[in-house]
C-alpha atoms as a PDB file:
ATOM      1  CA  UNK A   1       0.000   0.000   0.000  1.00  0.00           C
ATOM      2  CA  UNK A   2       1.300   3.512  -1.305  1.00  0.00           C
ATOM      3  CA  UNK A   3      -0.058   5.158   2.181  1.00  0.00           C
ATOM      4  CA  UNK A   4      -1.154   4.317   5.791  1.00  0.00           C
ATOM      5  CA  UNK A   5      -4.439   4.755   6.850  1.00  0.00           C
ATOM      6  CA  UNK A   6      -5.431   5.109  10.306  1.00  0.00           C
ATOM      7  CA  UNK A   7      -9.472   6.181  11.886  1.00  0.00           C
ATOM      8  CA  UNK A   8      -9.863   8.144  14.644  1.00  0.00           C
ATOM      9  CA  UNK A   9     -13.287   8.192  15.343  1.00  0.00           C
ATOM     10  CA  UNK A  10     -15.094   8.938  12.519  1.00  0.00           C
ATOM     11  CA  UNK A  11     -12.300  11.174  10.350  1.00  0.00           C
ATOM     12  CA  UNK A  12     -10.146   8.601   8.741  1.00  0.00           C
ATOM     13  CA  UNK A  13      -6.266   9.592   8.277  1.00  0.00           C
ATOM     14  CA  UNK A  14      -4.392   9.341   5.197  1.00  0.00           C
ATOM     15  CA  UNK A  15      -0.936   9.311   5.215  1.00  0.00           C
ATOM     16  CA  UNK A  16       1.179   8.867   1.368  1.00  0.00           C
ATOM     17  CA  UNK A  17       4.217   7.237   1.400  1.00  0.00           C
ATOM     18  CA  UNK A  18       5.302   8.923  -1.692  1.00  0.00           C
ATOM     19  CA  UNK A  19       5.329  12.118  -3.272  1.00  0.00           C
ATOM     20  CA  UNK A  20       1.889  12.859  -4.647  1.00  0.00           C
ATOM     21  CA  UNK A  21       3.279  12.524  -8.412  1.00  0.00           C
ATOM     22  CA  UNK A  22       0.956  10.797 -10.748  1.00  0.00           C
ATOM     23  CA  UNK A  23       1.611   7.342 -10.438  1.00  0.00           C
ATOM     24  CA  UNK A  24       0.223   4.537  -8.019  1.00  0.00           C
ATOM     25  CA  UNK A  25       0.661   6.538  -4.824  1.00  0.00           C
ATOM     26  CA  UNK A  26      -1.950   9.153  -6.289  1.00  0.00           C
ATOM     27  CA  UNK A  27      -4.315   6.683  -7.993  1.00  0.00           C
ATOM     28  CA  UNK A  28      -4.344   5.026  -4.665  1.00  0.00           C
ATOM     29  CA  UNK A  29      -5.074   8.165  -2.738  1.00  0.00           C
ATOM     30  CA  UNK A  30      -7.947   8.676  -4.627  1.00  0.00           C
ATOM     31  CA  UNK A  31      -9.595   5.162  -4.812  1.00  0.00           C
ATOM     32  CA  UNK A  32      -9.737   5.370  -1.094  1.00  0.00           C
ATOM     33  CA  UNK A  33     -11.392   8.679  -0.805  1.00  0.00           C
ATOM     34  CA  UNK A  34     -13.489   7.773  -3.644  1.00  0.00           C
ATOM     35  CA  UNK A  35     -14.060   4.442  -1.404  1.00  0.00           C
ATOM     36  CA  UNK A  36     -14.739   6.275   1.560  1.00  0.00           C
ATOM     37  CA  UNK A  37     -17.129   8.911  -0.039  1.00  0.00           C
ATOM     38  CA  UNK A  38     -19.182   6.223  -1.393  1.00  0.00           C
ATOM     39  CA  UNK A  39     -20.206   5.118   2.046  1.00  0.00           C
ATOM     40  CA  UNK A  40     -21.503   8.649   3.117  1.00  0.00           C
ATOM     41  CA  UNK A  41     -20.128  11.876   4.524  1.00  0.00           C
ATOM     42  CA  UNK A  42     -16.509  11.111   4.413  1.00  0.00           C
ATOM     43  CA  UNK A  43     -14.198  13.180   6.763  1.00  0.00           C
ATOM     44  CA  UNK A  44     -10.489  12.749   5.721  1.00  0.00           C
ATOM     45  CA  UNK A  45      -7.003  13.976   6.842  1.00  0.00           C
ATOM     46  CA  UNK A  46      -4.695  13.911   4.536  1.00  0.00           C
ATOM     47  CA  UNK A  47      -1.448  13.659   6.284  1.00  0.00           C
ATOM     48  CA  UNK A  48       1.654  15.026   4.115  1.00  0.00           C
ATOM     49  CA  UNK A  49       4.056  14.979   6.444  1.00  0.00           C
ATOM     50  CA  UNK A  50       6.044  11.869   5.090  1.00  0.00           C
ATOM     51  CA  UNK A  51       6.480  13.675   1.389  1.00  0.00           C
ATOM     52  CA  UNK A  52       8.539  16.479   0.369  1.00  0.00           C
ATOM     53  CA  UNK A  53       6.735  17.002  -3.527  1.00  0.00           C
ATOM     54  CA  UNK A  54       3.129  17.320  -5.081  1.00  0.00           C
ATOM     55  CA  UNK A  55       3.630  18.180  -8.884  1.00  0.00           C
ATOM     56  CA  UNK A  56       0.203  19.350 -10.917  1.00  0.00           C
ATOM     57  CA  UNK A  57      -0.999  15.590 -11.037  1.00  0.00           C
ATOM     58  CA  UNK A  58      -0.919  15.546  -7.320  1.00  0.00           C
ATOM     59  CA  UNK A  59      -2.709  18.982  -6.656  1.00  0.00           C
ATOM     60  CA  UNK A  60      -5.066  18.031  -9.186  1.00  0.00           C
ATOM     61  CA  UNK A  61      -5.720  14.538  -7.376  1.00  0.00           C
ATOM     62  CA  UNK A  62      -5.928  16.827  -3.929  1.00  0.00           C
ATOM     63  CA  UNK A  63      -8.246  19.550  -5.334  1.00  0.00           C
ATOM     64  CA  UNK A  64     -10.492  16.712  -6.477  1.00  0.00           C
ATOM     65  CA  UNK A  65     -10.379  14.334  -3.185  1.00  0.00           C
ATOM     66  CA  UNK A  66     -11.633  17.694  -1.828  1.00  0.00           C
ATOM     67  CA  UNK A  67     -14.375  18.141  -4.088  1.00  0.00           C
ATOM     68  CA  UNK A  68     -15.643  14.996  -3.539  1.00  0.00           C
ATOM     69  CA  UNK A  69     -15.754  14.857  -0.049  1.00  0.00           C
ATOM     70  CA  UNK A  70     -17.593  17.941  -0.193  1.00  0.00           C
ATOM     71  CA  UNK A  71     -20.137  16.932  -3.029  1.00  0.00           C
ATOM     72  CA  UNK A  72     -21.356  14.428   0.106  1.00  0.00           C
ATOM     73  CA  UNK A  73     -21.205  16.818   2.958  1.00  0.00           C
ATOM     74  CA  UNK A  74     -17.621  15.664   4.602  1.00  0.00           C
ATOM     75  CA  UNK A  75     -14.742  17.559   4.719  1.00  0.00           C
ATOM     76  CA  UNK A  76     -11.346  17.231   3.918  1.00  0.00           C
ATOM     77  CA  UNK A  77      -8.132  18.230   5.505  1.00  0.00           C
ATOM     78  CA  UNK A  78      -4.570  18.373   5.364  1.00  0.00           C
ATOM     79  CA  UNK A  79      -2.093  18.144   8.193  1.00  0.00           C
ATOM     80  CA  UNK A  80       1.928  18.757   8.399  1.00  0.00           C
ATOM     81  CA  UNK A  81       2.202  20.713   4.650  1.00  0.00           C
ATOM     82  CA  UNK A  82       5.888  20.641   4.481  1.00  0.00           C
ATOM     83  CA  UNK A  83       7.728  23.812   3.328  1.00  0.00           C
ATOM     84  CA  UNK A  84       8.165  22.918   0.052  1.00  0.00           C
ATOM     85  CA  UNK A  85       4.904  21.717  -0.210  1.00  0.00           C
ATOM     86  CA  UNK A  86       3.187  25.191   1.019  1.00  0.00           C
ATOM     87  CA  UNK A  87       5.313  27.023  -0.871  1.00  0.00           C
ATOM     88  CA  UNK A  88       3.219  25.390  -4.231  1.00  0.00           C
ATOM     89  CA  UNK A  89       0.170  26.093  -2.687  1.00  0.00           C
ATOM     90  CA  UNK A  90       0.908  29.520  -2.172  1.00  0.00           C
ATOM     91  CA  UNK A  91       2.740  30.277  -5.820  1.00  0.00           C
ATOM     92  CA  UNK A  92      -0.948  28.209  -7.082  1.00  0.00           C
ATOM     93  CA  UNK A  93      -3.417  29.950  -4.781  1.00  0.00           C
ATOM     94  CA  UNK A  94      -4.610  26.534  -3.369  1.00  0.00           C
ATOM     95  CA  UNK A  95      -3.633  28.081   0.172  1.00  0.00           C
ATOM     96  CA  UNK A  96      -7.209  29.906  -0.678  1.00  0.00           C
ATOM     97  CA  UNK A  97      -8.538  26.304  -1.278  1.00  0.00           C
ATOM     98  CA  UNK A  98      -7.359  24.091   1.606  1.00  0.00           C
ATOM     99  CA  UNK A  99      -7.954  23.704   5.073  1.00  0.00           C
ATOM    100  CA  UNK A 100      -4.310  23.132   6.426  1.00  0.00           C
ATOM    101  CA  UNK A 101      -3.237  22.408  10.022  1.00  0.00           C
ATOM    102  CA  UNK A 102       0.152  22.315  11.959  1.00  0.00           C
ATOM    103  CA  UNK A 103      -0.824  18.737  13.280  1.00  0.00           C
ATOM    104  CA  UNK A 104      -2.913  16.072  11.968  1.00  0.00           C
ATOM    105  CA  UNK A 105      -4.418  16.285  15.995  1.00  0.00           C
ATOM    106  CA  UNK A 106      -5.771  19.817  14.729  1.00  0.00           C
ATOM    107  CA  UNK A 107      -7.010  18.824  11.438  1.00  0.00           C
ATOM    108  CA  UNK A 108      -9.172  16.322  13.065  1.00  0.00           C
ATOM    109  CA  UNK A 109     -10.606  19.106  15.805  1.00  0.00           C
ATOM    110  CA  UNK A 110     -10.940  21.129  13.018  1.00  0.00           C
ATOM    111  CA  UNK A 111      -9.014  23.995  15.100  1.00  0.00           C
ATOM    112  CA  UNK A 112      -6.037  25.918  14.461  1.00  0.00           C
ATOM    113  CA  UNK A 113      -3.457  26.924  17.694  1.00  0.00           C
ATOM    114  CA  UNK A 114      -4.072  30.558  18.953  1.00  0.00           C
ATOM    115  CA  UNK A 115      -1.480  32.895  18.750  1.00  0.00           C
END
């Protein structure tokens, strides 16, 4: 398997493997939230803080995983966006798109650290 996946509750955690490039590790991202959406109102952490890379495959694959889980009333989250990673979503916009979180703790809460 190209990720872990872990529940807590009812928000199941995704965590790739792999950079989120195209291949198997992004195909299988998506089968599972597709998988998980088809059995109602998914609510999904994606974890990223085992890759270092998404390239336009992956944010495409990311941006859709979100619109699905929203199309049935879930949500969808992503915990520990590396630098790299943020920087992407920033030069992209998608930093306007996503909900992202420090910790995948937060991202299940739903709640962001005060200052």
């Amino acid at each position: 398997m190209t990720f872990d996946h872990t529940t807590v509750g009812d928000v199941h955690v995704l965590a790739p493997k792999k950079n989120l490039v195209g291949k198997d590790e992004t195909q299988d991202l998506l089968a599972a939230v597709d998988d998980l959406a088809s059995k109602g109102s998914p609510k999904i952490v994606v974890d990223l803080g085992k890759i270092s890379y998404v390239n336009s495959v992956g944010l495409g694959s990311l941006v859709r995983a979100r619109t699905t889980c929203n199309n049935r009333e879930g949500w969808f989250r992503l915990a520990r966006v590396g630098n790299r990673i943020n920087a992407i979503f920033l030069v992209t916009k998608l930093v306007l798109v996503f909900d992202t979180f420090e910790t995948v703790e937060e991202a299940i809460e739903g709640k962001t650290k005060s200052a």
